[in-house]
Protein backbone atom coordinates (compact mmCIF):
# COMPACT_ATOMS: atom_id res chain seq x y z
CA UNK A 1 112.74 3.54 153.11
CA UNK A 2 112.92 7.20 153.16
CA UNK A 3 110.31 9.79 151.52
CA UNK A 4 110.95 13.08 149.56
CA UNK A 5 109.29 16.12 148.93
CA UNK A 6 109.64 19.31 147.40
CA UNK A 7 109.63 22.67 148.98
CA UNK A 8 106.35 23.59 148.10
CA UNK A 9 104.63 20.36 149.06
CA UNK A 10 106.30 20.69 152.80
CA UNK A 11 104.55 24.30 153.13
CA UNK A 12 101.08 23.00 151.96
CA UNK A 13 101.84 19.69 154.40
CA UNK A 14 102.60 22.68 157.05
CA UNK A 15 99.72 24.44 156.40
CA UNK A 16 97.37 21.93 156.41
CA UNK A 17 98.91 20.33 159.80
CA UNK A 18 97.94 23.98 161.76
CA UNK A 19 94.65 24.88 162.81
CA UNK A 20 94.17 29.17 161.46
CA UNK A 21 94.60 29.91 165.22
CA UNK A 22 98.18 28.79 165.69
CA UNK A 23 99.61 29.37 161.99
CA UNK A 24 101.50 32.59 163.69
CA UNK A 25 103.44 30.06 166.43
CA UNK A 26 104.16 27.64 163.68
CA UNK A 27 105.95 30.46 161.88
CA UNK A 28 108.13 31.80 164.46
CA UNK A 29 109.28 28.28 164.59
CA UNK A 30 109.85 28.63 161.08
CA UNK A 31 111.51 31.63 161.43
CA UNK A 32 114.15 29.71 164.20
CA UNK A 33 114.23 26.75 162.68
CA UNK A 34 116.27 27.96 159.33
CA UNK A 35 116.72 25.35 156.70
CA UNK A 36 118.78 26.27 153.28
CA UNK A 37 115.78 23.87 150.85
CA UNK A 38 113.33 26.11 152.22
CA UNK A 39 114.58 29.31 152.95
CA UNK A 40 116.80 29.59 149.88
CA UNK A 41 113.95 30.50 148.01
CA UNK A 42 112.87 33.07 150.08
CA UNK A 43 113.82 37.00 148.91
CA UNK A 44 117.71 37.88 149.55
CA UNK A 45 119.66 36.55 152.80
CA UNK A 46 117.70 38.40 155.65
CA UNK A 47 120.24 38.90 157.71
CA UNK A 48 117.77 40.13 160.48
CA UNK A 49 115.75 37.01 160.87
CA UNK A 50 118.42 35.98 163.67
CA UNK A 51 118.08 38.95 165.97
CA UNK A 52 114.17 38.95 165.55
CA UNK A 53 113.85 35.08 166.69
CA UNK A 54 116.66 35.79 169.58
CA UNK A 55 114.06 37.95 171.69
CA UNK A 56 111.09 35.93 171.47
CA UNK A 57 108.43 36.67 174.19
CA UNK A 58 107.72 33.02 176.28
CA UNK A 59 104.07 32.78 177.94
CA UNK A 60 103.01 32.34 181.32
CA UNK A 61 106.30 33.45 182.39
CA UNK A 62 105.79 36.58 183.87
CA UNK A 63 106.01 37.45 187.64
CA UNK A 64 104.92 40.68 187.76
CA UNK A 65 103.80 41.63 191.43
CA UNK A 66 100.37 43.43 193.00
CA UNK A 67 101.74 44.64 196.42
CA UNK A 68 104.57 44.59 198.31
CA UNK A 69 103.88 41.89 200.36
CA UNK A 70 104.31 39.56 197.89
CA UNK A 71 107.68 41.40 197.13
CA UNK A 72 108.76 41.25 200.62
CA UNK A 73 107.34 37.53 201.05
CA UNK A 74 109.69 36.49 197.81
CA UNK A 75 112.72 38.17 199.39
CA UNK A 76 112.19 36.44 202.68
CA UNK A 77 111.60 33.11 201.20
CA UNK A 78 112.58 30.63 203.66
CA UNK A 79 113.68 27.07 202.53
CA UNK A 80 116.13 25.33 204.62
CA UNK A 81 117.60 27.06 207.31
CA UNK A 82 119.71 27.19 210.63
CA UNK A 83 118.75 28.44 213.65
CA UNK A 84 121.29 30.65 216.03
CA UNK A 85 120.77 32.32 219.48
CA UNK A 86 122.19 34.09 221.91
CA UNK A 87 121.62 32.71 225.54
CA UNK A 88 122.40 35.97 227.88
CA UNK A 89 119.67 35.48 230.66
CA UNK A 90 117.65 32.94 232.59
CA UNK A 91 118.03 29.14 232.54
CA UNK A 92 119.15 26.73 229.70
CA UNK A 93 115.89 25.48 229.38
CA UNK A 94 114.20 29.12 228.98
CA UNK A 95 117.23 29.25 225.79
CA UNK A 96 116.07 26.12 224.61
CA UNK A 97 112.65 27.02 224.70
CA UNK A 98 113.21 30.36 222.84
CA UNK A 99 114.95 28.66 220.45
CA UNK A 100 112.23 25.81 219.72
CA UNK A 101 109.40 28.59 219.16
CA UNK A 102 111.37 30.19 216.65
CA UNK A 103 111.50 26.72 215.16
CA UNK A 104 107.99 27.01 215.12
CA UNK A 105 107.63 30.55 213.35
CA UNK A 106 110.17 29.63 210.79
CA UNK A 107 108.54 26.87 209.94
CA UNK A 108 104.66 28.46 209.75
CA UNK A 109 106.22 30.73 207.56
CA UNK A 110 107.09 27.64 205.13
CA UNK A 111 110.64 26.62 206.27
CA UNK A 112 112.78 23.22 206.86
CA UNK A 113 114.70 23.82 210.00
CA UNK A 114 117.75 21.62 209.26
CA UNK A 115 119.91 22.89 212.90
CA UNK A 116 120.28 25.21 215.66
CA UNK A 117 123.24 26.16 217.99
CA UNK A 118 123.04 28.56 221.02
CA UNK A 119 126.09 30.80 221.75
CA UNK A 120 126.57 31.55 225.50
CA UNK A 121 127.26 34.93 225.93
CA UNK A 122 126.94 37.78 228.26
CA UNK A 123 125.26 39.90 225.47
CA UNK A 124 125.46 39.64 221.41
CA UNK A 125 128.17 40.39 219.69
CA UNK A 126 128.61 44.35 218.11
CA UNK A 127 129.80 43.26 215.15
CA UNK A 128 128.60 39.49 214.14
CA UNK A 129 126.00 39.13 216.72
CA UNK A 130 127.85 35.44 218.04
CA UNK A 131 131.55 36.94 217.72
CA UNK A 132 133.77 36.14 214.64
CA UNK A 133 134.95 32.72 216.12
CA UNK A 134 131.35 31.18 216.54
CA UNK A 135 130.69 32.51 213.01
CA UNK A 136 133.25 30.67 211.16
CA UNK A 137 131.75 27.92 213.01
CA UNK A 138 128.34 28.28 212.00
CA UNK A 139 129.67 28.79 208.04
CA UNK A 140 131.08 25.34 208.76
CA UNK A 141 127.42 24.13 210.12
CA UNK A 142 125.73 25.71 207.47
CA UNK A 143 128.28 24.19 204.49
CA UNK A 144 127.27 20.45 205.94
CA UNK A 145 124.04 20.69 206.16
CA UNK A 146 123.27 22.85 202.73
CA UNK A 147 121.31 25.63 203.98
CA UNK A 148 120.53 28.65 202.47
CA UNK A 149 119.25 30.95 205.07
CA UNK A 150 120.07 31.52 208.58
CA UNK A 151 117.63 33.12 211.28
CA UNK A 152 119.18 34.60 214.49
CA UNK A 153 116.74 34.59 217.40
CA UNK A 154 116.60 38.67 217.88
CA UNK A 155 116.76 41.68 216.60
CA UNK A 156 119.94 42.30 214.41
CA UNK A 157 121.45 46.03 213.57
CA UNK A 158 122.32 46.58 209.85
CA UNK A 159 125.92 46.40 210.57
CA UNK A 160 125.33 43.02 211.73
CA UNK A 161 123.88 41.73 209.38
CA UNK A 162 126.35 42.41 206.33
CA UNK A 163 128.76 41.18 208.79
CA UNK A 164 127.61 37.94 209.65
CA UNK A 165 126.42 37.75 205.70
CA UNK A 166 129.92 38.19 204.23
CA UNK A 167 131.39 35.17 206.87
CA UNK A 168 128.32 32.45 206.70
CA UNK A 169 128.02 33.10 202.39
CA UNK A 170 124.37 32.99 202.69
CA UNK A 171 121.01 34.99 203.19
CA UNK A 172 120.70 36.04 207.16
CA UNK A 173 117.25 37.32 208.61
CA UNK A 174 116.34 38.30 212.17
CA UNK A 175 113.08 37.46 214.56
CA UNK A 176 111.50 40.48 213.36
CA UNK A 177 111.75 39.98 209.45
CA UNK A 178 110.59 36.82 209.98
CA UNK A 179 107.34 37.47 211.90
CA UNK A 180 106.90 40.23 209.71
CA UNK A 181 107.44 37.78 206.68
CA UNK A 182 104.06 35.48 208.30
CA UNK A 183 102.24 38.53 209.09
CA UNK A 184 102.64 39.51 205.48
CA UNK A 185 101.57 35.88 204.14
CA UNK A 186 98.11 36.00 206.63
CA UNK A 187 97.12 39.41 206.54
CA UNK A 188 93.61 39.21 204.45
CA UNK A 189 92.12 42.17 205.15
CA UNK A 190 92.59 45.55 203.74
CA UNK A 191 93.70 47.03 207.02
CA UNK A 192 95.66 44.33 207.40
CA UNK A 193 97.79 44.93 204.69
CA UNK A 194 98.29 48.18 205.72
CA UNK A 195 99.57 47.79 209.18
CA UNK A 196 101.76 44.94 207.54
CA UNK A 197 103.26 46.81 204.64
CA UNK A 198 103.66 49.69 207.16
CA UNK A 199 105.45 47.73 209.60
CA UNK A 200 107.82 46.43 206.85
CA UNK A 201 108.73 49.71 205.65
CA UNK A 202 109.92 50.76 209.16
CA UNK A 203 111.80 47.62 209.44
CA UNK A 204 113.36 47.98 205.98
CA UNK A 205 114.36 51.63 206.29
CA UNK A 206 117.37 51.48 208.27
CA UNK A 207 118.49 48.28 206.62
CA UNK A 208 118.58 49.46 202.78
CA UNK A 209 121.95 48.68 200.57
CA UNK A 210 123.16 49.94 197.85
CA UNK A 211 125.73 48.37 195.28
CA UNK A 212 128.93 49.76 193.12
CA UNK A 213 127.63 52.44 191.06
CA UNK A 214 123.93 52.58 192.86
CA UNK A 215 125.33 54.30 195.69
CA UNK A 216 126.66 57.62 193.26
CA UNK A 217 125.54 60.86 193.48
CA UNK A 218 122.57 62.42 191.13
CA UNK A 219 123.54 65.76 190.57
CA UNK A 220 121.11 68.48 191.61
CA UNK A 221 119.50 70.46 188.58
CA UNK A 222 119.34 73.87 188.39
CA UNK A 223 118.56 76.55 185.69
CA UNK A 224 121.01 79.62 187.66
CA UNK A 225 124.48 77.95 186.17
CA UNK A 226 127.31 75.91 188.06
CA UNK A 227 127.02 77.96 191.39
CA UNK A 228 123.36 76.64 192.20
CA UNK A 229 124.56 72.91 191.48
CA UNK A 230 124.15 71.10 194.45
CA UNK A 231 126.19 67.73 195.18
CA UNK A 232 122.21 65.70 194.65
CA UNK A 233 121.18 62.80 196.19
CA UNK A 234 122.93 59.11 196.13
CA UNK A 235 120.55 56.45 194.97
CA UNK A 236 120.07 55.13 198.59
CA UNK A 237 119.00 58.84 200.20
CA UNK A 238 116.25 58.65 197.23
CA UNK A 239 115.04 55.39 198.18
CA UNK A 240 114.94 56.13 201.81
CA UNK A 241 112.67 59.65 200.98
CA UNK A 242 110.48 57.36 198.21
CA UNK A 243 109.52 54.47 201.34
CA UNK A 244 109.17 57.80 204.10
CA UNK A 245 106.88 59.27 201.47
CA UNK A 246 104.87 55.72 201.23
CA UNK A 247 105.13 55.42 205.10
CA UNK A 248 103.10 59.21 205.52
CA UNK A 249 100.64 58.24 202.78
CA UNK A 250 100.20 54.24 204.69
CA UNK A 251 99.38 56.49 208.26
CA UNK A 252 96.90 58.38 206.42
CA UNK A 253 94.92 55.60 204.76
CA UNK A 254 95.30 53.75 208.66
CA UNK A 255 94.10 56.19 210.51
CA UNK A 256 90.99 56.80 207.55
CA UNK A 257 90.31 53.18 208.58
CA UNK A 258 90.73 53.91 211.97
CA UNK A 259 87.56 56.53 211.75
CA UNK A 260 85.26 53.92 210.71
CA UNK A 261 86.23 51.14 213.29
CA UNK A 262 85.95 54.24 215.60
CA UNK A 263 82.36 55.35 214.85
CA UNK A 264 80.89 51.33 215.38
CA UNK A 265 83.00 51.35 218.57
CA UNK A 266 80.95 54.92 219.28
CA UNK A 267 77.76 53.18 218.34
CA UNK A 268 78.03 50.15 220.48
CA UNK A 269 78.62 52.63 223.35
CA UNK A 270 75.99 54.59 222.52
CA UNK A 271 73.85 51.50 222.96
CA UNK A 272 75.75 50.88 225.77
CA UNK A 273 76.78 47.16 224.92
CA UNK A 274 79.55 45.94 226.98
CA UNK A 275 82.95 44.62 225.07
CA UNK A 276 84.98 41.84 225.39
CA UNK A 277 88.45 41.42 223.90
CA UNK A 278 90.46 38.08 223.90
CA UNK A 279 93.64 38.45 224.22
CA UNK A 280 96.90 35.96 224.36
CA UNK A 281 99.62 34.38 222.95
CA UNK A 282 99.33 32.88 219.26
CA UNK A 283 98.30 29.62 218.80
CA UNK A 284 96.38 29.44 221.91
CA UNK A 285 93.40 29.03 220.77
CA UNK A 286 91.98 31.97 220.47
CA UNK A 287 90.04 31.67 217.73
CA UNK A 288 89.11 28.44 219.03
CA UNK A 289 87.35 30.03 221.89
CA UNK A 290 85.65 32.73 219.86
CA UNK A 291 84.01 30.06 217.27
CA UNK A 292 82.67 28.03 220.51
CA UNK A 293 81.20 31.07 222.15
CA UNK A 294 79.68 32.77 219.18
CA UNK A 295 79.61 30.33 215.89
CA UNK A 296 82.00 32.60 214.23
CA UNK A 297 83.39 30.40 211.50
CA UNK A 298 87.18 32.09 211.97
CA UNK A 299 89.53 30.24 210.75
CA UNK A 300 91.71 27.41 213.04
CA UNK A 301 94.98 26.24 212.22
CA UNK A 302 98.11 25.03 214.73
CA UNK A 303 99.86 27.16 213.80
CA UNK A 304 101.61 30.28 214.90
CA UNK A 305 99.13 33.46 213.26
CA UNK A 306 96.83 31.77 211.67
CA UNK A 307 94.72 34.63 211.80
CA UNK A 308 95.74 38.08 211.75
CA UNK A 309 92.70 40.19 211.49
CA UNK A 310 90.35 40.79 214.41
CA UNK A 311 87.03 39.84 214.37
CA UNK A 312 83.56 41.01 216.14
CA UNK A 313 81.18 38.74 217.22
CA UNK A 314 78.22 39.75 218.85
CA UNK A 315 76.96 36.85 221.89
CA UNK A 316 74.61 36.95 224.83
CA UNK A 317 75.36 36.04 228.64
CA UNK A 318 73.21 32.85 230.43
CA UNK A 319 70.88 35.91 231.69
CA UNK A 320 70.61 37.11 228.42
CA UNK A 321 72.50 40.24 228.31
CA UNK A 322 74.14 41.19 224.98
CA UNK A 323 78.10 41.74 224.36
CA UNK A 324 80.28 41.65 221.71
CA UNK A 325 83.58 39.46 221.89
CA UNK A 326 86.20 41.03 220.07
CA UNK A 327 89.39 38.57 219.16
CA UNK A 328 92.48 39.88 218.24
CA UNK A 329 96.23 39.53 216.60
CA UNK A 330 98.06 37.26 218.79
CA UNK A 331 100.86 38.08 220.61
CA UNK A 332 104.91 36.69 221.20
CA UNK A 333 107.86 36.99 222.98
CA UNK A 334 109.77 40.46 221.96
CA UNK A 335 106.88 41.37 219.85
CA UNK A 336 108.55 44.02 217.42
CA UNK A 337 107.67 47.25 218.04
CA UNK A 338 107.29 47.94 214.75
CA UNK A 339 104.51 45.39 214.77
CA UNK A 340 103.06 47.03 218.04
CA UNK A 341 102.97 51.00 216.55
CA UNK A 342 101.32 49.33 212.68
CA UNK A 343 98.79 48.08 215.02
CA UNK A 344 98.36 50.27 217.60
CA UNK A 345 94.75 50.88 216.15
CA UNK A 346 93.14 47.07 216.35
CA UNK A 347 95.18 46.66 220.03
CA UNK A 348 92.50 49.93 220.72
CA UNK A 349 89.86 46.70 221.13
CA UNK A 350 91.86 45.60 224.07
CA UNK A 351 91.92 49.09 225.75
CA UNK A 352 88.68 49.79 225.00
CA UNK A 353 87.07 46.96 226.60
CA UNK A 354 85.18 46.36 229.60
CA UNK A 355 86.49 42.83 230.20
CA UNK A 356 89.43 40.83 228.86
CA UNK A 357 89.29 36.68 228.26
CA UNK A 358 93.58 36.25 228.53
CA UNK A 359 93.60 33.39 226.85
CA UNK A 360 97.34 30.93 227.83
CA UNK A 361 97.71 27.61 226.40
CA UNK A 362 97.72 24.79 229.21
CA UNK A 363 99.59 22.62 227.25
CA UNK A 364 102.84 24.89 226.90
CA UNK A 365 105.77 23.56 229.18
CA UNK A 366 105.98 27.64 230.58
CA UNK A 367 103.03 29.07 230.41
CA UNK A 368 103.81 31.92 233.06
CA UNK A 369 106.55 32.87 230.51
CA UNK A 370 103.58 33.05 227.58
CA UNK A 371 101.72 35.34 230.78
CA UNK A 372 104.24 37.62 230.75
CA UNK A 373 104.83 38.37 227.14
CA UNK A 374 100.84 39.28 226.99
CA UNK A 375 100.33 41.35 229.89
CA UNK A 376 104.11 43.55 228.46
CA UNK A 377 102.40 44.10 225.36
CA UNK A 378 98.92 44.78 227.23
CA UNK A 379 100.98 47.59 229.03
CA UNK A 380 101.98 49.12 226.33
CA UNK A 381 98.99 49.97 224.59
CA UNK A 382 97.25 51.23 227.69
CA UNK A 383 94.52 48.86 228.96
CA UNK A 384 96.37 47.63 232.41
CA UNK A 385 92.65 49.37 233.87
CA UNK A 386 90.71 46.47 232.41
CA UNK A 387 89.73 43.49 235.19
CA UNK A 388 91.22 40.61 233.34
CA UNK A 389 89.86 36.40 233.38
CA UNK A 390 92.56 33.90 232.83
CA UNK A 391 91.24 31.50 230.21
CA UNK A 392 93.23 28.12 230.93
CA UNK A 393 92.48 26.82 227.24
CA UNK A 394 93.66 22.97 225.92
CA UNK A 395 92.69 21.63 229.60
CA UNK A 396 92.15 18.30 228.07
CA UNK A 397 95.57 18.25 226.85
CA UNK A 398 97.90 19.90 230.26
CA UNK A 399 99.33 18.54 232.43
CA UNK A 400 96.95 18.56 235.86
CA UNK A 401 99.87 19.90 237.69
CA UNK A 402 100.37 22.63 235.37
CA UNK A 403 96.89 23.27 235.19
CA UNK A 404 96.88 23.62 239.21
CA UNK A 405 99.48 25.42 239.70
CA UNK A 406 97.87 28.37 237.46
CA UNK A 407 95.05 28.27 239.10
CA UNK A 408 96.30 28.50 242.22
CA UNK A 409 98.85 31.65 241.17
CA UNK A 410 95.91 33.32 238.61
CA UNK A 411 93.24 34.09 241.07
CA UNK A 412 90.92 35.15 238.56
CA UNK A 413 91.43 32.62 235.75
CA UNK A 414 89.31 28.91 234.81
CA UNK A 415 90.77 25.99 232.92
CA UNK A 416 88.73 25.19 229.81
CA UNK A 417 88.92 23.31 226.63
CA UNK A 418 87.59 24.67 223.14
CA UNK A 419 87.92 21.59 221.35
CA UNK A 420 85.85 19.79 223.49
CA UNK A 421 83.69 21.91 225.31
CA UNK A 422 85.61 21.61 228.85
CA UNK A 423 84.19 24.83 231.00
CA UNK A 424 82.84 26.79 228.59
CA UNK A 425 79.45 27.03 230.51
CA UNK A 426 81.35 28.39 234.00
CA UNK A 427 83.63 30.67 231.48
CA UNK A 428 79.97 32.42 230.82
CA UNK A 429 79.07 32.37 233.73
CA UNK A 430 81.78 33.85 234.92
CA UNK A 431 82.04 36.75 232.14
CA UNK A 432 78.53 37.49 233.29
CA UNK A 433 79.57 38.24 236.58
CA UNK A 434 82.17 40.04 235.73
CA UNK A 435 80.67 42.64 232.96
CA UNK A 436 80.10 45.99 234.22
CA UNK A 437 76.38 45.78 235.51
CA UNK A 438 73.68 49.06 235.10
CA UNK A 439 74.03 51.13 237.83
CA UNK A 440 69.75 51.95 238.03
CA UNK A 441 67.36 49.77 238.97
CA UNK A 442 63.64 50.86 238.10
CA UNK A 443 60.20 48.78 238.34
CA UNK A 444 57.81 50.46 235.44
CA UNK A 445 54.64 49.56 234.02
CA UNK A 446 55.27 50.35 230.26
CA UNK A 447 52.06 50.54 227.67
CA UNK A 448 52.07 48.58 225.13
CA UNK A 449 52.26 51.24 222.46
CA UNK A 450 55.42 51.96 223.77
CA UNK A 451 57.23 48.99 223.19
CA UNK A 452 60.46 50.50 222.25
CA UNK A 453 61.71 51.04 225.88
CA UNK A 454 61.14 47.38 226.58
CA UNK A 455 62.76 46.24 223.97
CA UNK A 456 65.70 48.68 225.03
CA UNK A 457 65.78 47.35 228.35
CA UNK A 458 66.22 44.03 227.04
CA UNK A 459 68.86 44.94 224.64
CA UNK A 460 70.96 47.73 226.98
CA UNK A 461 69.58 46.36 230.86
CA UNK A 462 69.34 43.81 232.75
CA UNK A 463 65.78 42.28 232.94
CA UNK A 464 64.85 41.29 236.55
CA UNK A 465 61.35 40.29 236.14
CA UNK A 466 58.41 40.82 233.84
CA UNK A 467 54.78 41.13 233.63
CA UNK A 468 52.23 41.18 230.84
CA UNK A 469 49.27 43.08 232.39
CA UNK A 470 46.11 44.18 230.95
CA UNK A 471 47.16 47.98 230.79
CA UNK A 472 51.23 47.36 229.92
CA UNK A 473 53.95 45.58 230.75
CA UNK A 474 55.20 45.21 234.14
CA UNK A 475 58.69 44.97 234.04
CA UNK A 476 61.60 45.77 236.71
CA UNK A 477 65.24 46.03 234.78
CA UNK A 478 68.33 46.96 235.96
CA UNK A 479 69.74 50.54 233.55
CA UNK A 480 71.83 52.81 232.80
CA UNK A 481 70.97 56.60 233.60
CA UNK A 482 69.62 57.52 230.34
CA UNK A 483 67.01 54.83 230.00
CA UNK A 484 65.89 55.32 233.75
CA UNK A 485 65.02 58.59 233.02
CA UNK A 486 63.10 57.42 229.89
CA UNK A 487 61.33 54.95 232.54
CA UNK A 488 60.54 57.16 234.80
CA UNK A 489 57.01 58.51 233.82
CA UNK A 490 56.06 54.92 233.84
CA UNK A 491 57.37 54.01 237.66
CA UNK A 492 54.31 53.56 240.06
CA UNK A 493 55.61 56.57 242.12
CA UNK A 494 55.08 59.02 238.63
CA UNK A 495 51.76 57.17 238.37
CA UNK A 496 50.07 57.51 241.44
């Protein structure tokens, strides 16, 4: 059995069925929802009611974007991809390991690595980077297995790319837009985004396209008439001068941030409070180390940057000499160099420290190879001058012959384990050995009302022994020149 109703009995029904709030929504669907017993009452045909309900604004639907490493995180989405690389040096095995860590980074930056084929050559191809045979091959690996992205294990030339783009049909990225891709996804700090965004805008400069009608010519104004008319700028020249623009003004706000790092770097030296940088490859526990030494609460993942900004800690040797332990961005093999000049700055900590921890996972199959890639990057921000401790970390998970064989080759270097505690009290030992140790040694009986140099001795020296005396303390410290003379009044030869 069916009800009816008039027309004016359905709008009261309709009006009652609403709450006030939402009687605007229930119009516009209304307004879409056209029906002659209703409408046909309504004044004249309104022949605009169609185009005003066929542009209606949706909710919650907008993606607008706060910095551009979101927009270059959504370009460089990675879903399921295929691996290539180019095997031109070294072993099969050293190919097969390069290939398997950039299984790794693809997926810590959030892909499904479906395959991966190495191309023996005896260097990459001009044009496609494999040669145009191996390419129509790797189209037919990537139509089976449904990728949508393929990553080529180095850096690629622009030319390249199109080129091996317009044979595979899909999205291809290099090592370096990939790293830069994770670097932009972990990068918390405000410096941090800066060196990232910076190091993307290098990366992207050469590498900019234009389409059809993009790439024409904007004439150049003028007020003087045809003969001052200049041929302008194509849309792609204006793009490149727009991101060399954002590049100066990114230096400028890195080296602003640069200042302040600078002046606490000054004021620890000033105070004359030894450094200590750790240094390796990522995901080798780094941070690990750092939380076990000085209860930093950084952040521990497995996985390949997990964190990205460095951190200070301040810690104290067995004796009880102060330091600060400085850990920093981890490092890979061929480490971009765009990556290395963005943060030139933070790799300073490295340089300017009086001790290095060269942290090497114990666990990796190679881990002379992982050596190698730190102490190249080392190089090349200066700091080859710093005396260096091999820290041996995941002990409880190497292999013993691995683990003797570096110690055997690493004269300097200890096999430890942050995870469980494995050597941790030798490792401070041994970094309080090796900090740089005040050249002065001074016995002084210091009154009590000036309490200040003791408590700089403590903080700046090393404290041999010490007295509590009925006219001062008695105490004999190890110093630095400036405090010795500060001592001196107070030294049983000024005394006497």
């Amino acid at each position: 059995m069916t009800s009816s109703s008039s027309p004016s009995q359905d709008s009261k029904r309709r009006a009652h069925a609403y709450p006030e709030g939402l009687r605007a929504d229930a119009l516009m669907e209304e307004d879409v929802a056209w029906r002659h017993d209703i409408d046909g009452e309504r004044d004249g045909d309104q022949f605009d009611r169609s185009e005003r309900a066929a542009l209606r604004r949706v909710a919650g639907l907008s993606t607008e974007l706060e910095d551009v490493t979101e927009v270059e995180y959504r370009q460089l989405r990675l879903e399921r991809v295929v691996l290539v690389g180019v095997w031109t040096t070294g072993t099969a095995a050293d190919a097969d390991n390069s290939l398997a860590e950039l299984a790794a980074l693809a997926e810590t930056a959030g892909a499904l690595v479906l395959d991966g084929v190495i191309q023996r050559r005896d260097k990459p191809d001009a044009a496609t980077y494999i040669g145009s045979g191996k390419a129509l091959e790797l189209r037919d690996v990537v139509l089976e297995t449904g990728a949508d992205t393929v990553i080529c294990d180095g850096e690629l030339g622009p030319g390249q790319l199109i080129q091996l783009e317009d044979v595979v049909k899909v999205k291809v990225i290099d090592r370096t837009a990939l790293i830069l891709d994770i670097f932009a996804q972990h990068a918390k700090s405000r410096e941090g985004k800066a060196q990232v965004a910076l190091a993307q805008m290098q990366y992207m400069l050469p590498r900019l396209r234009g389409w059809g009608q993009s790439l024409s010519r904007q004439m150049g104004g003028g007020r003087g008439g045809l003969a001052t008319r200049g041929p302008g700028e194509t849309k792609i020249e204006t793009d490149r001068r727009r991101i060399r623009e954002k590049m100066a003004k990114m230096r400028r706000e890195i080296a602003e941030m640069k200042t302040g790092r600078e002046v606490k770097r000054q004021e620890r030296r000033r105070n004359k409070v030894p450094s200590v940088a750790i240094a390796g490859y990522t995901n080798a526990g780094k941070s690990s180390l750092l939380n076990r030494l000085t209860g930093a609460g950084v952040l521990v993942e497995n996985a390949l940057f997990a964190t990205l900004d460095p951190t200070v800690r301040r810690a104290e040797t067995p004796s009880g000499r102060v330091y600060t332990l400085a850990d920093t961005v981890g490092f890979v093999r061929h480490l971009p160099h765009h990556l290395v000049e963005a943060f030139r700055s933070t790799m300073e900590e490295v340089g300017d420290a009086d001790l290095i921890l060269h942290v090497v996972d114990g666990s990796h199959p190679v881990p002379e190879e992982q050596l190698a890639a730190v102490r190249e990057v080392i190089r090349e921000v200066g700091a080859t001058d710093v005396p260096e401790i091999v820290v041996i970390n995941k002990a409880d998970a190497a292999d013993p012959l691995v683990l003797q064989r570096l110690l055997r080759v690493e004269k300097r270097s200890i096999a430890v384990s942050a995870r469980t505690g494995q050597g941790l009290e030798e490792l401070l030992t041994l970094i309080d050995d090796e900090l740089p140790r005040p050249s002065v040694e001074v016995e002084a009986l210091v009154p009590y009302t000036h309490g200040k140099l003791v408590a700089r001795a403590h903080t700046e020296g090393e404290v041999l022994s010490e007295e509590h005396t009925g006219e001062g303390t008695l105490i004999k410290v190890r110093v630095h020149a400036e405090l010795a003379a500060e001592l001196a009044p107070y030294t049983p030869a000024a005394t006497a």
